[in-house]
N, C-alpha and C. Protein backbone atom coordinates (compact mmCIF):
# COMPACT_ATOMS: atom_id res chain seq x y z
N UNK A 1 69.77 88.77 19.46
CA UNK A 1 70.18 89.17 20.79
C UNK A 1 71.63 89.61 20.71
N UNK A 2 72.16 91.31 20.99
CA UNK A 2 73.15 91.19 20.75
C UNK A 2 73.47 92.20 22.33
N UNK A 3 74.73 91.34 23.16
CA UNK A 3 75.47 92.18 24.24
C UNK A 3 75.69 93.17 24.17
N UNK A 4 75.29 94.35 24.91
CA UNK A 4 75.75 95.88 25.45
C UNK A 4 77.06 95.57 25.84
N UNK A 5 77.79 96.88 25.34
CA UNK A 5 79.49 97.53 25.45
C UNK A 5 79.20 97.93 26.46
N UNK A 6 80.26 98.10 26.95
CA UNK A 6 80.67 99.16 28.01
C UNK A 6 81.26 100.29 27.25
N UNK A 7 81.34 101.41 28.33
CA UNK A 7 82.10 103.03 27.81
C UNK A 7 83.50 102.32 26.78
N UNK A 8 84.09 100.98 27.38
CA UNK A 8 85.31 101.05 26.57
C UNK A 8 85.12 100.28 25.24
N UNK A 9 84.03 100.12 25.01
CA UNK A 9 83.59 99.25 23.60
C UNK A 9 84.19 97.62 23.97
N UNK A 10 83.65 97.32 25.47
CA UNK A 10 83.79 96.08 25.82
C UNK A 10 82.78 95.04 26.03
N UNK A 11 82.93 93.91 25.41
CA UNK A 11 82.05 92.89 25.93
C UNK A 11 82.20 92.40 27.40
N UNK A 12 81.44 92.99 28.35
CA UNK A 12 81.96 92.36 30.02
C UNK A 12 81.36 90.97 30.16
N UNK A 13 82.02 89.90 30.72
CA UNK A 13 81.62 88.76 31.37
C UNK A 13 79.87 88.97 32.10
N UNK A 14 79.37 89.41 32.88
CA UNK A 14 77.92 89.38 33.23
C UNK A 14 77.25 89.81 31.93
N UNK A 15 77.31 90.58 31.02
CA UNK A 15 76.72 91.16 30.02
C UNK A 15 76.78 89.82 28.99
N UNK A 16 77.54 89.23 28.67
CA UNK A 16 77.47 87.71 27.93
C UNK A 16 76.61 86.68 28.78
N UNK A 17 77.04 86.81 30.33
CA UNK A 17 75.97 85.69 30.70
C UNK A 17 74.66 85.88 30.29
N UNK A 18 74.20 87.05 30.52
CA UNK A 18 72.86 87.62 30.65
C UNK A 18 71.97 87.12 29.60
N UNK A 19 73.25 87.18 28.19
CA UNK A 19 72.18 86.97 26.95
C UNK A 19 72.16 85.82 26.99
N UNK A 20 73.09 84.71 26.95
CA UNK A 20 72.99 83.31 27.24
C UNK A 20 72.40 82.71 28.12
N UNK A 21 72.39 83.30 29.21
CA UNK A 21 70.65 82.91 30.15
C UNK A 21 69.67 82.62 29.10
N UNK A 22 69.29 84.32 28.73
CA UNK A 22 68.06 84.54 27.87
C UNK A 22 67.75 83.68 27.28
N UNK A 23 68.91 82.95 25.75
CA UNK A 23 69.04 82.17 24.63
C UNK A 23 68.31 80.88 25.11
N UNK A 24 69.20 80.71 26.15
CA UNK A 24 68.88 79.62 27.10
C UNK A 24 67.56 79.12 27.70
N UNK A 25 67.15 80.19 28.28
CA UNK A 25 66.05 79.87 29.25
C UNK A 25 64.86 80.89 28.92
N UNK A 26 65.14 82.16 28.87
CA UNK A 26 64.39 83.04 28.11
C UNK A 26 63.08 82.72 27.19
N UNK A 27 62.08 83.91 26.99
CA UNK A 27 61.42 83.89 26.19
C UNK A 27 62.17 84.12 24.51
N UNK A 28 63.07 84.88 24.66
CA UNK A 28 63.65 84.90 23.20
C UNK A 28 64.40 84.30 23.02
N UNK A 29 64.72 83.47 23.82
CA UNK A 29 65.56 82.17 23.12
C UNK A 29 64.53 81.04 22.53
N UNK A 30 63.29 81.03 23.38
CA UNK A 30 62.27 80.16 22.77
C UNK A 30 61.45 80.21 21.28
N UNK A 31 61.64 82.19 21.29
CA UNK A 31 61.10 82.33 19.88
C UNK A 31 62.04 81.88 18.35
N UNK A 32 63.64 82.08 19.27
CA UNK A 32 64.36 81.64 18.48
C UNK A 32 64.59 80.05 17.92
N UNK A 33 64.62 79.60 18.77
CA UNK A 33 63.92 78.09 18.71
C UNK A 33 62.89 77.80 18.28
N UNK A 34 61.74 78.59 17.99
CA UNK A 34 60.48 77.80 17.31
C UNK A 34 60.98 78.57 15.82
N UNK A 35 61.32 79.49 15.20
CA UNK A 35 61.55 80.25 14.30
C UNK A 35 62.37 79.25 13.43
N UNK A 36 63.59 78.66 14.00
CA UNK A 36 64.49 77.59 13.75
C UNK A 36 63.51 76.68 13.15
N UNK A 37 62.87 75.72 14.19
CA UNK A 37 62.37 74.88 13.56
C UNK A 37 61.17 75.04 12.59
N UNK A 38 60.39 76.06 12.13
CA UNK A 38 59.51 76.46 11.63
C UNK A 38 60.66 76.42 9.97
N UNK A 39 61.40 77.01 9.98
CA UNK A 39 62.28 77.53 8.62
C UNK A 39 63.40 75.43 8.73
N UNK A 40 63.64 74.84 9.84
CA UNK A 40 63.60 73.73 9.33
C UNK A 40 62.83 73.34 8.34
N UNK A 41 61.55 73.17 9.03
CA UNK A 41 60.70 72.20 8.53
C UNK A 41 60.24 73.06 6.86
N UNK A 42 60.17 74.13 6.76
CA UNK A 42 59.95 74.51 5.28
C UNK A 42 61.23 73.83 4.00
N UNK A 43 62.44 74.08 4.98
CA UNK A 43 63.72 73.94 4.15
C UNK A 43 63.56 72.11 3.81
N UNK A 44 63.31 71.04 4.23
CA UNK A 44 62.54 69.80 4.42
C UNK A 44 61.63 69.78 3.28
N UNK A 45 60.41 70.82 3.62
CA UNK A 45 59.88 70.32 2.50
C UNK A 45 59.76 70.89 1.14
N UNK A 46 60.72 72.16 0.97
CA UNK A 46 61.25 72.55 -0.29
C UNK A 46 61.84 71.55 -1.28
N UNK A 47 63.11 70.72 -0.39
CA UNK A 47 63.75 69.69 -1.12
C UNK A 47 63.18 68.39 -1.28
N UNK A 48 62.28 67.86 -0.42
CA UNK A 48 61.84 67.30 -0.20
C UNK A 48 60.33 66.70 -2.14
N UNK A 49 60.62 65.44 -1.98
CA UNK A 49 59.75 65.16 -3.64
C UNK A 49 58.72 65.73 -3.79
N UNK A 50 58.79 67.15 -4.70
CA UNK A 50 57.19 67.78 -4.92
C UNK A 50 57.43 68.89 -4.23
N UNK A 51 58.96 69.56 -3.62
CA UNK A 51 58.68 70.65 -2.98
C UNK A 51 59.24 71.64 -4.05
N UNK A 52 59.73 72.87 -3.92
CA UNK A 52 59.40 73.86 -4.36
C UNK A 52 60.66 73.96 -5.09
N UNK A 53 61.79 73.72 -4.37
CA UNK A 53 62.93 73.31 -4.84
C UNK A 53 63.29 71.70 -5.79
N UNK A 54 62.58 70.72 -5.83
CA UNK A 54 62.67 69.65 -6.42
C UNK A 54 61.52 70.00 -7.73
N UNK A 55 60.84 70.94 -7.95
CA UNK A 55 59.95 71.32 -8.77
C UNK A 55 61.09 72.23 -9.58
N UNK A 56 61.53 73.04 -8.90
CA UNK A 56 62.64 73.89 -9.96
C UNK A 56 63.47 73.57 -10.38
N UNK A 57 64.23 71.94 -9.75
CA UNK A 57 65.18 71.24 -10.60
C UNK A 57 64.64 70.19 -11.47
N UNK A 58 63.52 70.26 -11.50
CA UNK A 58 62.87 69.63 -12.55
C UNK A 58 63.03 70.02 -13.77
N UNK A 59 61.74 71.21 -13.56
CA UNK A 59 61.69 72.77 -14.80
C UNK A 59 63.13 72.92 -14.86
N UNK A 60 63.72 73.07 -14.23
CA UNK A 60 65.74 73.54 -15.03
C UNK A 60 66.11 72.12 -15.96
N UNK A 61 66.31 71.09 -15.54
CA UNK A 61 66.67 70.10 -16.33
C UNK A 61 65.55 69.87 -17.87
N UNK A 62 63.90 70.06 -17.44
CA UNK A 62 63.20 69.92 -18.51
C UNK A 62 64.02 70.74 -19.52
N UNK A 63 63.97 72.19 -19.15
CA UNK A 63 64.51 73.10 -20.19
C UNK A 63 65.64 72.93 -20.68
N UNK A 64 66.91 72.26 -20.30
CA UNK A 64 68.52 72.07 -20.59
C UNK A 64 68.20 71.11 -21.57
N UNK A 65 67.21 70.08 -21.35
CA UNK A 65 67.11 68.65 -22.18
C UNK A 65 66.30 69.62 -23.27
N UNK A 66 65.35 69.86 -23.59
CA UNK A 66 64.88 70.84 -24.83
C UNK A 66 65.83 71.76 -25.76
N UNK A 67 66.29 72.67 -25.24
CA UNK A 67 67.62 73.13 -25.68
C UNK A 67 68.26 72.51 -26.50
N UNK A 68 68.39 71.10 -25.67
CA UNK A 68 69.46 70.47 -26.52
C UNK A 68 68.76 69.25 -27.27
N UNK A 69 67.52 69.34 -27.47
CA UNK A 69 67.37 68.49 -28.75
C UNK A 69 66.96 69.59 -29.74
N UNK A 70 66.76 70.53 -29.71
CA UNK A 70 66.76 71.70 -30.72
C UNK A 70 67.67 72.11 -31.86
C-alpha cells in the first residue's frame, strides 16, 4: 500500500490517513495480516527440529566434520 503525491511530490495528511484506515481496518490490511502470519508460521517451522533450515545445518556441519577427518 503505497500513498498518492500530490502535483508537488507531497505526502498530504488525508492521503496517509486513508492508507492507515485501510492497513487498519481494510480488506488489504487483512490480507496483509494473514500473509504475515502464514510466512510466520513457515519461518517457525523451517527452524524449528526437522525443519528445512535445521536439516541444512545439519548437512553443513555433517560435511565440515568429514572434511576434517580427511
Amino acid at each position: 500500500m503505497k500513498p498518492k503525491v500530490d502535483e508537488e511530490g507531497i505526502f498530504r495528511k488525508k492521503e496517509i490517513e486513508l492508507c492507515i484506515n485501510e492497513i487498519m481496518n481494510g480488506e488489504k490490511g487483512k490480507q496483509i495480516k494473514d500473509n504475515a502470519s502464514k510466512w510466520k508460521e513457515l519461518a517457525i517451522e523451517a527452524v524449528g527440529k526437522g525443519g528445512s533450515s535445521d536439516r541444512n545445518i545439519e548437512e553443513f556441519v555433517a560435511q565440515v566434520m568429514s572434511f576434517a577427518t580427511h
